[in-house]
Every structure is written in C-alpha cells, then in structure tokens.
Protein backbone atom coordinates (compact mmCIF):
# COMPACT_ATOMS: atom_id res chain seq x y z
CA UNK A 1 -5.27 0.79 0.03
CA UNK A 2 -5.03 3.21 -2.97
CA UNK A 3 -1.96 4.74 -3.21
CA UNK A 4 1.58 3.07 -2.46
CA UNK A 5 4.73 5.23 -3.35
CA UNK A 6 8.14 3.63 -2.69
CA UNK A 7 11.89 3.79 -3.31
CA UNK A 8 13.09 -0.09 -3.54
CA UNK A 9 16.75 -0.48 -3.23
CA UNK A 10 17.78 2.92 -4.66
CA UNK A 11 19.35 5.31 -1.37
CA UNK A 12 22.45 4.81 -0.17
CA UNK A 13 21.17 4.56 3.30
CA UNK A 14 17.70 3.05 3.10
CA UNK A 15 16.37 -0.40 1.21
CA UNK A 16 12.91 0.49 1.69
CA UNK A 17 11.41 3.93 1.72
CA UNK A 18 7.46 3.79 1.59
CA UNK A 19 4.13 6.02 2.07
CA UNK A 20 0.58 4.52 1.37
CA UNK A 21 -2.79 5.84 1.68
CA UNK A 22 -5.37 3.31 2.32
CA UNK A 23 -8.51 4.54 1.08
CA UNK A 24 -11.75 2.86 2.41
CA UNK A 25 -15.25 3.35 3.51
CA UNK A 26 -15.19 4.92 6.98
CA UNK A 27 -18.07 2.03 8.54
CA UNK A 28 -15.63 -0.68 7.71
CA UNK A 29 -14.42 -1.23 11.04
CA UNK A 30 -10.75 -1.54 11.45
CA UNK A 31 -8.09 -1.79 13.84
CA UNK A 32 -4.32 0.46 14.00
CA UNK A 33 -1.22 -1.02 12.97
CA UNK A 34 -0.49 -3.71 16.04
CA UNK A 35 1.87 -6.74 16.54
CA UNK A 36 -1.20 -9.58 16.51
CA UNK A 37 -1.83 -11.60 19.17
CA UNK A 38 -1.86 -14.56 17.63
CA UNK A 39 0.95 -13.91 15.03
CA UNK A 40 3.60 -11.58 17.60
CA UNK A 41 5.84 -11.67 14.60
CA UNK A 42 3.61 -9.59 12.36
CA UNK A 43 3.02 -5.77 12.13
CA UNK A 44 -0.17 -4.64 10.62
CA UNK A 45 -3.54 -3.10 10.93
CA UNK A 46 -6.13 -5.16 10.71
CA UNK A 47 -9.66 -5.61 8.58
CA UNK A 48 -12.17 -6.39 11.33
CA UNK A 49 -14.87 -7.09 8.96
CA UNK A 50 -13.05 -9.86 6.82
CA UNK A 51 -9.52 -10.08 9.42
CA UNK A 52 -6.94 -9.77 6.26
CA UNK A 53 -4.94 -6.69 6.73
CA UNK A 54 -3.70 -4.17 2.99
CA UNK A 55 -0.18 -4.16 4.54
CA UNK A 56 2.24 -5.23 6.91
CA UNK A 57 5.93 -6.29 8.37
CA UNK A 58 6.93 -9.07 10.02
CA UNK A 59 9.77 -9.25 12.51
CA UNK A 60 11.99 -11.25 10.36
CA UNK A 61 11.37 -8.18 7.32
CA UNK A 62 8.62 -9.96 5.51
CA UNK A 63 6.65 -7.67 3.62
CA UNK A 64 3.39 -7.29 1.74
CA UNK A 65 0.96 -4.76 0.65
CA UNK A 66 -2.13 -4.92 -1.41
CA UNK A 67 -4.27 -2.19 -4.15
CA UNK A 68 -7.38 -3.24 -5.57
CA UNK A 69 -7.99 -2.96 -9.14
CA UNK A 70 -10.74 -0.59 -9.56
CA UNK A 71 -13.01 -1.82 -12.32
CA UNK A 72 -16.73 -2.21 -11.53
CA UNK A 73 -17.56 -4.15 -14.81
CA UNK A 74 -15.37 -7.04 -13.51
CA UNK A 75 -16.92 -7.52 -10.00
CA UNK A 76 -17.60 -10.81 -8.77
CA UNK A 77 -19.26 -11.93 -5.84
CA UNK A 78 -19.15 -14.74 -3.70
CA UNK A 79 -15.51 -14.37 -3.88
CA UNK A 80 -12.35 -14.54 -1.02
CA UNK A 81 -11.18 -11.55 0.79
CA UNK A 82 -8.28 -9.95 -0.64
CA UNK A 83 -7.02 -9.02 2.51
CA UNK A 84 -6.06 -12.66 2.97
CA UNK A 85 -3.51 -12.44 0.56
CA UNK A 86 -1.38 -10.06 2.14
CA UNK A 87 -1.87 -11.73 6.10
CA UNK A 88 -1.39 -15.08 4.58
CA UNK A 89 2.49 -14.17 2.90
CA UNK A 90 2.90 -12.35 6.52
CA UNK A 91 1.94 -15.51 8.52
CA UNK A 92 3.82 -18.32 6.55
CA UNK A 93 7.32 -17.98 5.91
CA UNK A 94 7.12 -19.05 2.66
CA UNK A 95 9.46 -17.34 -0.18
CA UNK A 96 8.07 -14.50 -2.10
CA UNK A 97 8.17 -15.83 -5.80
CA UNK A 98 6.60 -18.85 -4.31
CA UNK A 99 4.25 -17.63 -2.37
CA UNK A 100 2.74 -15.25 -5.24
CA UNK A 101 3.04 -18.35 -7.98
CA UNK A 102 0.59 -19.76 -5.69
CA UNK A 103 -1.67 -16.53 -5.37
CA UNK A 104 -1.47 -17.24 -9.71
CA UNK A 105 -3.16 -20.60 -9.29
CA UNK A 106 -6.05 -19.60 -6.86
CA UNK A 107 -6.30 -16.22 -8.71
CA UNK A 108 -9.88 -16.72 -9.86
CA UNK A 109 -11.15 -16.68 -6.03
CA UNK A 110 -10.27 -13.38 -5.97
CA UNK A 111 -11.61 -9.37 -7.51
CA UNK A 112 -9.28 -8.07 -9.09
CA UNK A 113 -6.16 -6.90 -7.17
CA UNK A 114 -2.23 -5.62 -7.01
CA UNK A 115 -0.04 -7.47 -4.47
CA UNK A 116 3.61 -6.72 -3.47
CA UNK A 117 5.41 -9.20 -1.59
CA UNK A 118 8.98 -9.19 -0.17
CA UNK A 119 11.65 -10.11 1.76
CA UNK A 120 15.57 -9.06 2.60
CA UNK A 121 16.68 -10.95 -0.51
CA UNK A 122 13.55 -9.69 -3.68
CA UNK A 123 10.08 -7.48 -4.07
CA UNK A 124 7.51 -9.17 -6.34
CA UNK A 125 4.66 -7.88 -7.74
CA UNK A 126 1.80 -9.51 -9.43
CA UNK A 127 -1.22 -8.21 -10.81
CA UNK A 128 -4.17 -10.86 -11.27
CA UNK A 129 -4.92 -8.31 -14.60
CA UNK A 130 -1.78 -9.73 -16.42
CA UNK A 131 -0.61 -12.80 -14.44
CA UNK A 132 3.21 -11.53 -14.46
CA UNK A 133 5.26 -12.13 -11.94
CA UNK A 134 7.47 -9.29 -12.20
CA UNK A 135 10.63 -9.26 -9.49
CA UNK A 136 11.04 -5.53 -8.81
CA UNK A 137 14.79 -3.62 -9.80
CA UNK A 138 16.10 -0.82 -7.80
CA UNK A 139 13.78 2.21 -8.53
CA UNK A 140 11.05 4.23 -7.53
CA UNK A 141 7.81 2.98 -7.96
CA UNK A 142 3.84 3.64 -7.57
CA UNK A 143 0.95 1.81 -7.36
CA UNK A 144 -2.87 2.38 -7.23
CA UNK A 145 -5.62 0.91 -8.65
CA UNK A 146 -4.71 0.42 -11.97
CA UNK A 147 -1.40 -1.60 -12.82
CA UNK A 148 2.09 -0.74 -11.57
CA UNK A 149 3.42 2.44 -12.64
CA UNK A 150 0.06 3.66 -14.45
CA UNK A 151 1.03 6.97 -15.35
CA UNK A 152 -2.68 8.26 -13.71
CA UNK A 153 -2.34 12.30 -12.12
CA UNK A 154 -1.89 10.78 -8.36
CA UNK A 155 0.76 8.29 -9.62
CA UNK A 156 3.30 10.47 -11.65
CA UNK A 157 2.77 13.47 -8.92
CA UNK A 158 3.19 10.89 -5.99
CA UNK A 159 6.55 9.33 -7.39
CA UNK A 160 7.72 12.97 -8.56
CA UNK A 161 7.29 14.22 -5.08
CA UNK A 162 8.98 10.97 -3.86
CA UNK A 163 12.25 11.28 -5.67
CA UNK A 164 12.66 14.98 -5.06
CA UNK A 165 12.46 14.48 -1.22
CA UNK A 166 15.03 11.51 -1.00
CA UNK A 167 17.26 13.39 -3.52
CA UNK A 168 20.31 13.94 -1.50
CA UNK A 169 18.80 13.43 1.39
CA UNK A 170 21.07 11.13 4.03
CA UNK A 171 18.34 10.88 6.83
CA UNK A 172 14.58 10.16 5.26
CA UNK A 173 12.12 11.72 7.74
CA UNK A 174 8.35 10.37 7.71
CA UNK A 175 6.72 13.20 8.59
CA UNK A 176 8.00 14.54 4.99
CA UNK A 177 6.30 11.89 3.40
CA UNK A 178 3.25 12.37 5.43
CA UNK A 179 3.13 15.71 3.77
CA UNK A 180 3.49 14.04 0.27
CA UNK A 181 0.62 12.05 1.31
CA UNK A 182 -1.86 14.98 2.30
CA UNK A 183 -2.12 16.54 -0.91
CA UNK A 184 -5.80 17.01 -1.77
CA UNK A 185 -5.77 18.00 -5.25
CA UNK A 186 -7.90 16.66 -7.49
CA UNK A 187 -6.56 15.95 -11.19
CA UNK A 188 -7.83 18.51 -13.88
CA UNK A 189 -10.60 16.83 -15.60
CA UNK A 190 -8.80 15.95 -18.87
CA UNK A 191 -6.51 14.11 -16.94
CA UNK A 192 -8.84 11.75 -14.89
CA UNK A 193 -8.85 7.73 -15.89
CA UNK A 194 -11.60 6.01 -17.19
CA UNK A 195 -12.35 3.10 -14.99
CA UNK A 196 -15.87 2.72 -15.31
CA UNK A 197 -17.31 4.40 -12.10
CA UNK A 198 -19.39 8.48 -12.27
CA UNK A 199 -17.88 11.73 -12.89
CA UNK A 200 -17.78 13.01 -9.47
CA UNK A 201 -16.38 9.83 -7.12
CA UNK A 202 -13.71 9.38 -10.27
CA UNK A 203 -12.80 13.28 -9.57
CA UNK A 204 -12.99 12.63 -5.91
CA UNK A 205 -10.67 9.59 -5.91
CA UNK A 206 -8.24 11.63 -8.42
CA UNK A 207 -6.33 13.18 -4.95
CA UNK A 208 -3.43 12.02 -3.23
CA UNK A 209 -5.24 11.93 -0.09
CA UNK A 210 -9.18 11.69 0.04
CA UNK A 211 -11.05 13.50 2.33
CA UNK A 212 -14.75 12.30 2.55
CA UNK A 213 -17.13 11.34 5.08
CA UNK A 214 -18.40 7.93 3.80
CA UNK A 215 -15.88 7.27 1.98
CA UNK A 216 -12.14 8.32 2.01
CA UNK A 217 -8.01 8.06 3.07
CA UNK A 218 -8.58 5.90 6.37
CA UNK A 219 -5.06 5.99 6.94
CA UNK A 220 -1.50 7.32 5.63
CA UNK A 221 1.49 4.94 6.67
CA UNK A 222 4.80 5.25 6.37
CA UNK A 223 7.90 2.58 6.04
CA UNK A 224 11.57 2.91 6.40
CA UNK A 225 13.75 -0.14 6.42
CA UNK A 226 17.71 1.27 6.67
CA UNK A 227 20.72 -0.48 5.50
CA UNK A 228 21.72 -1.20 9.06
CA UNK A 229 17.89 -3.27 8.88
CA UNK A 230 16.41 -0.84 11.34
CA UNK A 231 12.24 -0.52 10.14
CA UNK A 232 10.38 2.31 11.57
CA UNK A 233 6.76 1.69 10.90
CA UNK A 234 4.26 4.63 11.58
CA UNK A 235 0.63 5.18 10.89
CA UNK A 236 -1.66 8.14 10.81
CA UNK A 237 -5.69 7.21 11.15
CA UNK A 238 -8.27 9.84 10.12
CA UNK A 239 -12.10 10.40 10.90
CA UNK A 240 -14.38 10.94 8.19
CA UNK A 241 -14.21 14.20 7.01
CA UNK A 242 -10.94 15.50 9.13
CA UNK A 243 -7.05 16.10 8.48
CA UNK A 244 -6.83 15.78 12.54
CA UNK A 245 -4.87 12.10 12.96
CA UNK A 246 -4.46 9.50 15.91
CA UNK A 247 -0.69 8.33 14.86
CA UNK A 248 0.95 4.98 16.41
CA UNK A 249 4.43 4.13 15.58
CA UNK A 250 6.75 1.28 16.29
CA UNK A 251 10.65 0.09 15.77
CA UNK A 252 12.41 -2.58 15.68
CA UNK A 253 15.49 -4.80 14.37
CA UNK A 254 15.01 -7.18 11.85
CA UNK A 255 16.23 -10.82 13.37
C-alpha cells in the first residue's frame, strides 16, 4: 500500500476516517477485502503470494495497516514478509504498544516498512527507519513510502484534500474520498523525491492514484469508524490499466 490518508480522533462524529491506495504489481495475485475463514473476526484482503494482508479490521476494532519504505539501496533478501506484520496484530489480541515493541525486536527480519496499529483505546506508528514508537494525537495524518507526514506532492495534496472534505461535514461519505483517491496527477518535476529508483517510475509513482499496466493502484479502500462504533469498510479493485472498479463493502458493530 502507498498512500494512507486519515483523520484520527479529530470529527465530532467519526474516530476514524481513512482512504488508502495500495499500489502493487498487477501479477501478484490477491484476494478482495473478506472476513477469513480461518480468522471470522478479521476483515482484510489478502496477499495470496506471501498470505499477510497491507490492512485490515477486526470485529472487536483492531486495526492495522502497512507502507513500505521505498529505498532500493537498502533491500535485503532472504527476509520475512511484511504482510505478516499487519495479519499477525489482526490475529492476536495483543495490545498495540506491545505488539509493535515486539515488531522493534524482530525488526531486522524485515525491508524496510511503516506500520500503524490500533485499537478503541490508541494508534501507534512505528517506522523500522527510526525505531520510534510514536502513539498518534488527534489529527490528520498521511503516510506513504517515506516516513509519516513526509511532506512529498501526494502527501501534502492527499491530507489537504482530506481536511477540506470533512470540514463541516456531519455525515463523511466514501465515495468522496474515493474521488480524493483517483487523482492522477503527477507532481511537477522539481517537486518529485529522491528515493533512489529512475526518472520515469519516480514520476509515475508521484500520483495519488497510479494507473499502469504492470504495475499500479490495485485497490482504493475506504474506512469509517463513527462515534456510535459503527465501521463501514469498502474497497474498490482495479485492472491494469483501467479506472473501471469491482467494489465490495461490508458493516458491522464493533463488540
């Protein structure tokens, strides 16, 4: 996942307001966002290739949601899916700050990566780049694949369009943020990061959403969890190449 824009704890009426792009290559195969057979309690898609997930819910509002940290020069190999981190926190029931203090000791099994991990009662977010647990305030917030709140073009536009929306808004509406997540322009070229990959894929990758055919936005999802702890969970899944979207949605009470 590349992009993940959200409002923690800041509208009156909602305690979660969230849109992510996941941005991946298209053969990776990959299931929609399902209640798992063998964990009922969690909401995700699904990885087929490695079986983590980049985000999910659980029933009981356990959350967690995953960026890589995009710097080629720092690749290992031979290492542990990151995907695991996020359906591991989803599958235990193990406190946040916990749970990610123990992501800090195993950290070197891992590439480099962003993880945000949550419950009704704190959002963490850790970043094996600084190995800071940082317990997230009330605010809005976005993360790619640099560190949180890297001011790169997708980032600032992304939260900007974020806080205008919910700005006096009493009833958040996804498809809204679906439309925040379809922008396709690419960041003027003074503005693009340096991160250690070619010209054209860093101008490529400089869009909210990524429109490719090997390699692109896989999927737009967005989260609302309401005061009342209502979560509406919907998902958008694209082709290679196309804006045209299969969309599966699901709600439920937290219990």
């Amino acid at each position: 996942m590349c992009l993940i824009l959200f409002a923690y704890n800041c509208h009156p009426n909602y305690r979660l307001i969230l849109a992510a792009n996941r941005d991946e290559y298209f053969q990776r195969p990959t299931e929609k966002a399902h209640f798992w057979e063998s964990y009922p309690w969690v909401l995700a898609g699904r990885d087929l290739e490695m079986l983590g997930t980049w985000m999910g819910i659980t029933s009981s509002g356990r959350f967690a949601a995953l960026t890589n940290y995009r710097d080629p020069s720092q690749q290992l190999t031979n290492v542990e899916s990151r995907g695991k981190l996020v359906s591991d926190f989803l599958c235990m029931n193990e406190c946040p700050t916990n749970y990610l203090q123990d992501v800090v000791k195993y950290r070197e099994l891992y590439n480099s990566f962003n993880l945000i991990a949550g419950d009704s009662s704190c959002l963490v977010y850790y970043s094996k780049q600084t190995s800071e647990l940082k317990e997230l305030k009330p605010g809005i917030y976005g993360l790619s694949n640099h560190l949180i709140d890297t001011p790169w073009p997708k980032v600032l536009k992304g939260k900007q369009a974020l806080a205008n929306y919910i700005e006096n808004k009493t009833l958040i509406k996804a498809q809204a943020l679906f439309e925040i997540l379809a922008d396709e322009e690419k960041a003027m070229d003074h503005e693009l990061p340096n991160t250690g990959i070619n010209y054209a894929f860093e101008k490529q990758l400089s869009s909210i959403f990524i429109k490719g055919m090997d390699y692109g936005t896989r999927s737009s999802t967005v989260l609302l969890i309401d005061r009342s702890n209502h979560v509406t969970f919907t998902e958008k899944s694209f082709s290679p190449g196309q804006k045209n979207s299969i969309e599966v949605s699901h709600e439920f009470k937290i219990i």
